[in-house]
PDB file of N, CA and C in Angstrom:
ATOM      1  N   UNK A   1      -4.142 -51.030  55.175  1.00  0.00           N
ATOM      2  CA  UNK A   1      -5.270 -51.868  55.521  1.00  0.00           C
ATOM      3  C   UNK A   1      -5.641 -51.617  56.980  1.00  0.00           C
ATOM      4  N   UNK A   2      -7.058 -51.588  56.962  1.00  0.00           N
ATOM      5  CA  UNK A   2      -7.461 -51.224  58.488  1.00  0.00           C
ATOM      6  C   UNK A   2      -7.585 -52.494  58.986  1.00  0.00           C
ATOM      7  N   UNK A   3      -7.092 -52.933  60.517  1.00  0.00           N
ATOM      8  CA  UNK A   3      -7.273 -53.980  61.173  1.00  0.00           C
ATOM      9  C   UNK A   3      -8.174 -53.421  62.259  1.00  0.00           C
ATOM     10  N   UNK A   4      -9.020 -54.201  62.345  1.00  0.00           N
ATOM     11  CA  UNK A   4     -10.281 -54.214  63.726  1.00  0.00           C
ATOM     12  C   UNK A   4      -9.416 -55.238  64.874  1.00  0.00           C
ATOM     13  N   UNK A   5      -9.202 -54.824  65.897  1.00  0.00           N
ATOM     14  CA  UNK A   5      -8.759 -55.764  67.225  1.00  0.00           C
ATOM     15  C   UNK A   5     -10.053 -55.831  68.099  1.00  0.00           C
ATOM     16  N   UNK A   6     -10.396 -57.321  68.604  1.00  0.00           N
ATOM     17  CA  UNK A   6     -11.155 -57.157  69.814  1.00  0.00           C
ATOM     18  C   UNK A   6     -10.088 -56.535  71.275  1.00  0.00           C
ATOM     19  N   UNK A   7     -10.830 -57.080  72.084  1.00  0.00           N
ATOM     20  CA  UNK A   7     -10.069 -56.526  73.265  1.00  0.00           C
ATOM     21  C   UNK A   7      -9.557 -57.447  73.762  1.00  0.00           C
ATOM     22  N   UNK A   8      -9.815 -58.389  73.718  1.00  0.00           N
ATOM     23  CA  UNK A   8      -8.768 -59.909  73.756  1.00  0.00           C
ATOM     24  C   UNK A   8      -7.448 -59.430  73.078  1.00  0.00           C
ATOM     25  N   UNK A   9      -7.308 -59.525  71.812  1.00  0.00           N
ATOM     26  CA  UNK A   9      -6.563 -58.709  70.717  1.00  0.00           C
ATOM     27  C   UNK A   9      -5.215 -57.722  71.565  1.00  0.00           C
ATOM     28  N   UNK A  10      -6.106 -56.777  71.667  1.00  0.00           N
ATOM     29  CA  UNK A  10      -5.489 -55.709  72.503  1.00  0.00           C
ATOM     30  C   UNK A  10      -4.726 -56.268  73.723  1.00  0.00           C
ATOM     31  N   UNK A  11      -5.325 -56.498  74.588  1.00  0.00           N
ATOM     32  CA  UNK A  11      -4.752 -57.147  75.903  1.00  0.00           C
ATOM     33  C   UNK A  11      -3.244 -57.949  75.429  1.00  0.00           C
ATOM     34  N   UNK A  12      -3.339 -59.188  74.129  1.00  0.00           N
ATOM     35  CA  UNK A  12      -2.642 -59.783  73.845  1.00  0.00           C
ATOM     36  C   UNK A  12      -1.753 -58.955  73.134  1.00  0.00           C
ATOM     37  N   UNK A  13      -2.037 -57.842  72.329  1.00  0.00           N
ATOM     38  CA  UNK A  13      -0.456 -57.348  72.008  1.00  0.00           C
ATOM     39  C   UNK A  13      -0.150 -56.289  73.008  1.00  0.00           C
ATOM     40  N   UNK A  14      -0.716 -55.890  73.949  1.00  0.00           N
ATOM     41  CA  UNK A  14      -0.094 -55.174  75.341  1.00  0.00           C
ATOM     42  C   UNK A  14       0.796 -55.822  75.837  1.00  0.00           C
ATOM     43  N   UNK A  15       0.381 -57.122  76.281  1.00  0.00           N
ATOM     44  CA  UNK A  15       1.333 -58.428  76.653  1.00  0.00           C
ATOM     45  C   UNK A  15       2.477 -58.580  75.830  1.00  0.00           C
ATOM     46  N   UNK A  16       2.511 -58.373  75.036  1.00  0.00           N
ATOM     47  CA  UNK A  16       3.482 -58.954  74.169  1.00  0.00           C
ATOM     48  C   UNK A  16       4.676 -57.781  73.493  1.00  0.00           C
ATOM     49  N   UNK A  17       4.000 -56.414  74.037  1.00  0.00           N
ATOM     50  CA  UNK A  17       4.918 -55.287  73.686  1.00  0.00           C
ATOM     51  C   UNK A  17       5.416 -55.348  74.933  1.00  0.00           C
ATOM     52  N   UNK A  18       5.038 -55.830  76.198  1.00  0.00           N
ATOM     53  CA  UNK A  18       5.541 -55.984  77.573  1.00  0.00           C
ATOM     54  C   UNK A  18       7.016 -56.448  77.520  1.00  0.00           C
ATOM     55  N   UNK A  19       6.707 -57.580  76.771  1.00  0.00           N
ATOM     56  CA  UNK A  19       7.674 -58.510  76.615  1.00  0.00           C
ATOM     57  C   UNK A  19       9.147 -58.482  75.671  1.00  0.00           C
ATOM     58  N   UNK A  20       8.067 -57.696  74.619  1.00  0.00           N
ATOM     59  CA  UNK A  20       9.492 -57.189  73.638  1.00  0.00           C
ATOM     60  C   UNK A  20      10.244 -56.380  74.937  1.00  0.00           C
ATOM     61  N   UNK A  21       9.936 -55.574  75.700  1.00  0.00           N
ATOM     62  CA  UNK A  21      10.118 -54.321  76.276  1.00  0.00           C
ATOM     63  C   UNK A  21      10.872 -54.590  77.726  1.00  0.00           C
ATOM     64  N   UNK A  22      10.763 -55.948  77.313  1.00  0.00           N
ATOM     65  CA  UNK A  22      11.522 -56.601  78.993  1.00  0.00           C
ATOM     66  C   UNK A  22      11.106 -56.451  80.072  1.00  0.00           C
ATOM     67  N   UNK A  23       9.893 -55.928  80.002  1.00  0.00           N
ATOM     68  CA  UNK A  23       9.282 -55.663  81.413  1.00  0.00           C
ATOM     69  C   UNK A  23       8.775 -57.073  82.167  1.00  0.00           C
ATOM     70  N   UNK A  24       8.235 -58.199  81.047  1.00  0.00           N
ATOM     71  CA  UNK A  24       8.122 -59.377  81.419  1.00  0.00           C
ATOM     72  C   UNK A  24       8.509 -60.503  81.048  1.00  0.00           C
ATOM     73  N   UNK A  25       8.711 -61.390  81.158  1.00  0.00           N
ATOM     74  CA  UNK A  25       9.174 -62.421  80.774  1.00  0.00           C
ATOM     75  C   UNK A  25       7.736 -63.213  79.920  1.00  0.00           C
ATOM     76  N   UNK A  26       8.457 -63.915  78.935  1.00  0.00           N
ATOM     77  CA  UNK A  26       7.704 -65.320  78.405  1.00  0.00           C
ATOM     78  C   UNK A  26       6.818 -65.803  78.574  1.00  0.00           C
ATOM     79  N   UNK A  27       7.977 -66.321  80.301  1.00  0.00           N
ATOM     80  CA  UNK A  27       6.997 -67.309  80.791  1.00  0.00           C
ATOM     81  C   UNK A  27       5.538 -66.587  81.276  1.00  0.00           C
ATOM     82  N   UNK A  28       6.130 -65.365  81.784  1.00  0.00           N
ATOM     83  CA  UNK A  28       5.055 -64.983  82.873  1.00  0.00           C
ATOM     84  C   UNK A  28       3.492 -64.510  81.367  1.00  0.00           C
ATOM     85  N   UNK A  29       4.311 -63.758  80.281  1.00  0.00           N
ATOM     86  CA  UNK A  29       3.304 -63.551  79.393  1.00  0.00           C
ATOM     87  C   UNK A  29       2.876 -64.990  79.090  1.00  0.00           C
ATOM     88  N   UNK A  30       3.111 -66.051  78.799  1.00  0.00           N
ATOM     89  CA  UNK A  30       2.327 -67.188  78.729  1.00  0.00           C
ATOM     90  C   UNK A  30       1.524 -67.702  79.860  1.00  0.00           C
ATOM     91  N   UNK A  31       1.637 -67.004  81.306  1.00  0.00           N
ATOM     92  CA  UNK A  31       0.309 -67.461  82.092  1.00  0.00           C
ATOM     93  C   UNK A  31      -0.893 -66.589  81.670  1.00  0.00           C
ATOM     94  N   UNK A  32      -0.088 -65.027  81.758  1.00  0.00           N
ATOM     95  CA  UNK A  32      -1.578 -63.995  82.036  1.00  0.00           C
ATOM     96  C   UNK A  32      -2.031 -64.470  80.562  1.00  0.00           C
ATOM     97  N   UNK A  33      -1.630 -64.870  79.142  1.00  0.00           N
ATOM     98  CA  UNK A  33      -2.926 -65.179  78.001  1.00  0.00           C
ATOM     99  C   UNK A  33      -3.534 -66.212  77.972  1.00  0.00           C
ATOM    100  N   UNK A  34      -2.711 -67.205  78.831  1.00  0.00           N
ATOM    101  CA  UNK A  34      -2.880 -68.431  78.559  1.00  0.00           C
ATOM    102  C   UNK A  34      -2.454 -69.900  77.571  1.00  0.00           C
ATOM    103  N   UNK A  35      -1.179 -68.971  77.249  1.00  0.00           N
ATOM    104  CA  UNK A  35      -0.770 -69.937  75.782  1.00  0.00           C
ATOM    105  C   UNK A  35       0.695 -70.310  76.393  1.00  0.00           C
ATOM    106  N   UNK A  36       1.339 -71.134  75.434  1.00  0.00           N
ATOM    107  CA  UNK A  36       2.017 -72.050  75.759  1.00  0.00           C
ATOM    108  C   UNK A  36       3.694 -71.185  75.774  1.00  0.00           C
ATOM    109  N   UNK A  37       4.515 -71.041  76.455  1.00  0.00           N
ATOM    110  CA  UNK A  37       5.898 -70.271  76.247  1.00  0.00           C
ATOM    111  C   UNK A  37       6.483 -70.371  74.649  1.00  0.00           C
ATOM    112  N   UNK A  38       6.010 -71.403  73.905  1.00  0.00           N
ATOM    113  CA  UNK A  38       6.621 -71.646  72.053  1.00  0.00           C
ATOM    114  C   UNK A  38       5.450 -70.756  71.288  1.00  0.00           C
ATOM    115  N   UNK A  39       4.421 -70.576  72.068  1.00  0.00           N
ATOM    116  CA  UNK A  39       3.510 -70.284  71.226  1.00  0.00           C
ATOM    117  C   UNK A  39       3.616 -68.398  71.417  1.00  0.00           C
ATOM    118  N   UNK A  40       4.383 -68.369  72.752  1.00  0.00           N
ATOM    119  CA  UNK A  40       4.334 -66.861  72.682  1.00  0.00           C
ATOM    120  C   UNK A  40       5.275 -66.646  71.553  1.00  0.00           C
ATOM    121  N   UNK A  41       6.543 -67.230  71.778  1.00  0.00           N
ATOM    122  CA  UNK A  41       7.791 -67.115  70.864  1.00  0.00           C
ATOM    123  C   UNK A  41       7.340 -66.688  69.445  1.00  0.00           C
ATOM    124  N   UNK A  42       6.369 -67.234  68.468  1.00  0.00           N
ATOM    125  CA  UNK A  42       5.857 -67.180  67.815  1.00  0.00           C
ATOM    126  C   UNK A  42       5.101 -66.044  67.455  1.00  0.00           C
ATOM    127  N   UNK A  43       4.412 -65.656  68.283  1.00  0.00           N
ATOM    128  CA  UNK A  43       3.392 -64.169  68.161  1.00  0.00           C
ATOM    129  C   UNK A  43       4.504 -63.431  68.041  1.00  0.00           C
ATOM    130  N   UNK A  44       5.859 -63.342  68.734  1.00  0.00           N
ATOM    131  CA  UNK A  44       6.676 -62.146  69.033  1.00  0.00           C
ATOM    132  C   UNK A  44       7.395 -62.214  67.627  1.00  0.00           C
ATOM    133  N   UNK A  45       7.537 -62.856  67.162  1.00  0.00           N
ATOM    134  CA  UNK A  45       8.397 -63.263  65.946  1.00  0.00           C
ATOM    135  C   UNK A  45       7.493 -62.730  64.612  1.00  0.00           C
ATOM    136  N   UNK A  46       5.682 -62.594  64.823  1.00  0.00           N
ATOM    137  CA  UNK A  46       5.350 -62.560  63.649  1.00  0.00           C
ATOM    138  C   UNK A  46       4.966 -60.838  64.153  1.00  0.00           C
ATOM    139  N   UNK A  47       4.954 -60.327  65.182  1.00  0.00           N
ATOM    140  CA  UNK A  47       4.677 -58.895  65.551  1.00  0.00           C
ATOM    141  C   UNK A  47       6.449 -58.047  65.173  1.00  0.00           C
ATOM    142  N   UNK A  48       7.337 -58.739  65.486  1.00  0.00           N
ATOM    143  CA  UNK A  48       8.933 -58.473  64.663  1.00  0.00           C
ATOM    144  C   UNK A  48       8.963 -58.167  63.582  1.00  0.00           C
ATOM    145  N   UNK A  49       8.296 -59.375  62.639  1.00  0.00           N
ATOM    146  CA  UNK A  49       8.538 -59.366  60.960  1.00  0.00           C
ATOM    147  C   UNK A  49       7.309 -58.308  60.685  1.00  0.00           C
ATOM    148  N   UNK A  50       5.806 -58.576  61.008  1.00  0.00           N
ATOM    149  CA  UNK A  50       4.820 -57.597  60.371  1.00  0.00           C
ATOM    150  C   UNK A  50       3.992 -56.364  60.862  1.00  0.00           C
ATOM    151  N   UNK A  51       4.629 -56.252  62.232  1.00  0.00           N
ATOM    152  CA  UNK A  51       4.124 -55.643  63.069  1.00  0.00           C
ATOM    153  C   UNK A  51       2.502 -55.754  64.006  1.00  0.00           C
ATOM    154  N   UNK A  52       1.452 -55.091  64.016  1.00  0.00           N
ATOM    155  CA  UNK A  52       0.574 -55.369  64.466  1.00  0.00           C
ATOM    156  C   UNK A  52      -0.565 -55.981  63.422  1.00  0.00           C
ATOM    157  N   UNK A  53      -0.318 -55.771  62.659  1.00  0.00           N
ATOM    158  CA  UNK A  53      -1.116 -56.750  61.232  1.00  0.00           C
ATOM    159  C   UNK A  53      -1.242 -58.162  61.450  1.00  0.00           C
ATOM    160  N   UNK A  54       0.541 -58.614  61.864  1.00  0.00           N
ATOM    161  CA  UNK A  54       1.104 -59.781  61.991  1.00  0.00           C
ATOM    162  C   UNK A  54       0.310 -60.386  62.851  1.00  0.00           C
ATOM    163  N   UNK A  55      -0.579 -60.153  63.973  1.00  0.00           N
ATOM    164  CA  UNK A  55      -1.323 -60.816  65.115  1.00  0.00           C
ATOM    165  C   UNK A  55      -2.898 -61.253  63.974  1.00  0.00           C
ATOM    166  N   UNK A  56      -3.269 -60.291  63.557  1.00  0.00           N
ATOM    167  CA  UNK A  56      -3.911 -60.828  63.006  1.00  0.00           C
ATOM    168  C   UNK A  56      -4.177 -62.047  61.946  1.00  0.00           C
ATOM    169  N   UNK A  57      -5.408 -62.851  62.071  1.00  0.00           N
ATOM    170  CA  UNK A  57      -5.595 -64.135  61.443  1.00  0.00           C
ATOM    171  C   UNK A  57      -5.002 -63.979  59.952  1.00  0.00           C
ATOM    172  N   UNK A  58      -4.505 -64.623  59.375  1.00  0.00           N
ATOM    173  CA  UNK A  58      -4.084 -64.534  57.733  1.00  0.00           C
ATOM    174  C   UNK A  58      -5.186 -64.664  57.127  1.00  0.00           C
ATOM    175  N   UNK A  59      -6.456 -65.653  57.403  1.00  0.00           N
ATOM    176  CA  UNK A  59      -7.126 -65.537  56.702  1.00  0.00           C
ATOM    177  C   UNK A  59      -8.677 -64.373  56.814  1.00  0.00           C
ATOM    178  N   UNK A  60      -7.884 -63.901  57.600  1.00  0.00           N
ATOM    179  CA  UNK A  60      -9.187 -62.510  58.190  1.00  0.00           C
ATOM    180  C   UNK A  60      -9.253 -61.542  56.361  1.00  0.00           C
ATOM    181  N   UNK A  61     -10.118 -61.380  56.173  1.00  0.00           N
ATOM    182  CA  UNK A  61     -10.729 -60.610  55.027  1.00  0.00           C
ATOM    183  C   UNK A  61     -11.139 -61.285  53.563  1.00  0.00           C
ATOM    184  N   UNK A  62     -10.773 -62.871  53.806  1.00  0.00           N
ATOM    185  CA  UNK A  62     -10.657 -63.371  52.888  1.00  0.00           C
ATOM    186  C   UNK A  62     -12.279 -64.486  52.439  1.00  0.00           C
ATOM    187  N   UNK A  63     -13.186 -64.390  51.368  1.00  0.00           N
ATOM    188  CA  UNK A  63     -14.098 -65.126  51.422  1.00  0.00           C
ATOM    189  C   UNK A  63     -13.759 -66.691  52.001  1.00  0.00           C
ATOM    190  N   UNK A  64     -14.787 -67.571  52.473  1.00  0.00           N
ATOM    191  CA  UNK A  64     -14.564 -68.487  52.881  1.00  0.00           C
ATOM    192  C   UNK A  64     -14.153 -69.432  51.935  1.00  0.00           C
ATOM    193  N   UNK A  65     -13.947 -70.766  52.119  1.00  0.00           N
ATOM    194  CA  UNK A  65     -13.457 -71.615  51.010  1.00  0.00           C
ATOM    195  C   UNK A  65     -14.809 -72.607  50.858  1.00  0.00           C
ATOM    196  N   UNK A  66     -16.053 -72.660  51.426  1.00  0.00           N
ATOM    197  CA  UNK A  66     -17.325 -73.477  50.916  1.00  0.00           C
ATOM    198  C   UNK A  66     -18.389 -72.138  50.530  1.00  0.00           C
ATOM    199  N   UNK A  67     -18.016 -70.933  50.382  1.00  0.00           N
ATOM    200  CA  UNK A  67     -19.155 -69.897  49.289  1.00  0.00           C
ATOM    201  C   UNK A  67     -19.726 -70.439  47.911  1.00  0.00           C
ATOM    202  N   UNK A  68     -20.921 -70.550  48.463  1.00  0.00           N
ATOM    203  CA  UNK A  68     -21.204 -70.436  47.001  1.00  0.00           C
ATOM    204  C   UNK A  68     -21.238 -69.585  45.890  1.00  0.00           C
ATOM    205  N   UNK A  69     -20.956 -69.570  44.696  1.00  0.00           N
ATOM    206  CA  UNK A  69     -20.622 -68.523  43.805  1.00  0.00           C
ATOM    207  C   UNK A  69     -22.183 -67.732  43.652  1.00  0.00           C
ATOM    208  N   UNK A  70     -22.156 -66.221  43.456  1.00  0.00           N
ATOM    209  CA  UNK A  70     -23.164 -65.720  43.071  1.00  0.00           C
ATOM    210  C   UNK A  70     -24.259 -65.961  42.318  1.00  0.00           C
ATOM    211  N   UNK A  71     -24.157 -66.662  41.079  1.00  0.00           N
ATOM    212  CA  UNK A  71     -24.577 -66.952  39.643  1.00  0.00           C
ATOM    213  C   UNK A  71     -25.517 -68.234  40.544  1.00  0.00           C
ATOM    214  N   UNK A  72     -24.894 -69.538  41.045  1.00  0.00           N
ATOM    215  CA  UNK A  72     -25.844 -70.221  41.557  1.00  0.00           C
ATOM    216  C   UNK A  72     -26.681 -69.548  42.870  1.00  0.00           C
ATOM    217  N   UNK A  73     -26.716 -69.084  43.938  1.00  0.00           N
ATOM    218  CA  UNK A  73     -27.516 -68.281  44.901  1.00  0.00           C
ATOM    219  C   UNK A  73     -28.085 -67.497  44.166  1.00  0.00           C
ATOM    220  N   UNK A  74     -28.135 -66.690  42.936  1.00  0.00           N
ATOM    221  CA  UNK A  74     -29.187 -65.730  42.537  1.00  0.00           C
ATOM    222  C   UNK A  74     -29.836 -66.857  41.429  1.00  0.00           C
ATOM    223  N   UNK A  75     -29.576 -68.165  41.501  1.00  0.00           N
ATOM    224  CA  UNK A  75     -30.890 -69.253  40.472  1.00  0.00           C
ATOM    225  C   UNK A  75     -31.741 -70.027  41.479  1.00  0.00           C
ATOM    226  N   UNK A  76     -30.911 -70.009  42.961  1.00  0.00           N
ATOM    227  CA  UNK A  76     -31.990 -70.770  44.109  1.00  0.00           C
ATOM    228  C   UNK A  76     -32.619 -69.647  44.545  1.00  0.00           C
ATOM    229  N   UNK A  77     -32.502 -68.247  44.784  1.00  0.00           N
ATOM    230  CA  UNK A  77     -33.263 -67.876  45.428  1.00  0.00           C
ATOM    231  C   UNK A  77     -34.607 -67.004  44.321  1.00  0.00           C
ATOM    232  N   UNK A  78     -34.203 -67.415  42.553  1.00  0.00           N
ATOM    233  CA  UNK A  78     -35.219 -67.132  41.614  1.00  0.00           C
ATOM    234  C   UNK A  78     -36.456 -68.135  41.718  1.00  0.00           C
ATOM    235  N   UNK A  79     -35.729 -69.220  41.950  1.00  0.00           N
ATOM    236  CA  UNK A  79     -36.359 -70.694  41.782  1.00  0.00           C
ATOM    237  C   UNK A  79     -37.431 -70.544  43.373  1.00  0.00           C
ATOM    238  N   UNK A  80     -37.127 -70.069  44.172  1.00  0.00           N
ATOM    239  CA  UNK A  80     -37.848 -70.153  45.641  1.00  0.00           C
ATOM    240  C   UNK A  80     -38.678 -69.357  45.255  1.00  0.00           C
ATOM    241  N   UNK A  81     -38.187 -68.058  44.826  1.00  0.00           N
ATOM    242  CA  UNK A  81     -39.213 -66.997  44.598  1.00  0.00           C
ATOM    243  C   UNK A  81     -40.615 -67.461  43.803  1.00  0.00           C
ATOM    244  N   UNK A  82     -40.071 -67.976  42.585  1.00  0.00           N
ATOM    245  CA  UNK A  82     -41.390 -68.406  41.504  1.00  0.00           C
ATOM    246  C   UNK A  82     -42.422 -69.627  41.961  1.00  0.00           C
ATOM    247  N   UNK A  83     -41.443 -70.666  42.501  1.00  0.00           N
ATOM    248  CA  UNK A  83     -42.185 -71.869  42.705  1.00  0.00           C
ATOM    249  C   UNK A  83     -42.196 -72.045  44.027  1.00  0.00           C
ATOM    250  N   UNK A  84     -41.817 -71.762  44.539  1.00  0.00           N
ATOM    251  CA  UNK A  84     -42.046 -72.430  45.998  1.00  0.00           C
ATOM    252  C   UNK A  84     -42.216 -71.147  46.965  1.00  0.00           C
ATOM    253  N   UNK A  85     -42.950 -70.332  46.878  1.00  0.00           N
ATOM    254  CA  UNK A  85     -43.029 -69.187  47.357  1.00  0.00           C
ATOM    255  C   UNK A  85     -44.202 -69.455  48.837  1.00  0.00           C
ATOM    256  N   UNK A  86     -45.180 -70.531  48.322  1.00  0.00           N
ATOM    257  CA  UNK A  86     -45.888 -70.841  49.530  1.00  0.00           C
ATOM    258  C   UNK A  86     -45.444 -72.033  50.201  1.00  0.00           C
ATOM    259  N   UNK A  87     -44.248 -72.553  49.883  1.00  0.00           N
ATOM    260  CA  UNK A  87     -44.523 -73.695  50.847  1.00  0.00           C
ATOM    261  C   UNK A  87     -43.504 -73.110  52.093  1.00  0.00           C
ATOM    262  N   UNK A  88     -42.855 -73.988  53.415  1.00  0.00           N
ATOM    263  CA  UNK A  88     -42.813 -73.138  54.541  1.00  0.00           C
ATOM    264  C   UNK A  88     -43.196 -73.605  55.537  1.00  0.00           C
ATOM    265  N   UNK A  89     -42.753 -73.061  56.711  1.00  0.00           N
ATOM    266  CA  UNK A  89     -43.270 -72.952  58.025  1.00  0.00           C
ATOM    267  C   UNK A  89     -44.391 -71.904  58.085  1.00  0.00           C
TER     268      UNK A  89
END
């Protein structure tokens, strides 16, 4: 699976291979991202078990949970088309 990183992203697992790597500490990686010393603990733990996947959101690729199903969006936008085609801004 291809993962897209912003550069936020990036920066944050630079930081955090820092850290596996002992070059920095915790604490200090919890000033430069901004997150809390438990919360780094955490990133490092899920970059351990899944590697760089692991940073990414779980629910990244996944449709949302209020989509509407296809079948109704292709009867509102029949219904706009036929009847209500002039009304509007």
């Amino acid at each position: 699976m291809l993962i897209t990183m912003s550069d936020k992203k990036i920066q944050r697992l630079a930081v955090l291979q820092d850290v596996r790597d002992h070059r920095i500490t915790q604490v200090r990686a919890a000033e430069i991202l901004n997150l809390s010393t438990r919360q780094i603990t955490r990133l490092l733990q899920k970059l351990n078990q899944d590697g760089v996947s692991g940073l990414a959101h779980a629910s990244r690729g996944q449709p949302g949970h209020h989509r509407h199903d296809e079948l109704l969006k292709s009867k509102c936008l029949s219904i706009i088309s036929e009847h209500l085609l002039g009304f509007g801004p």
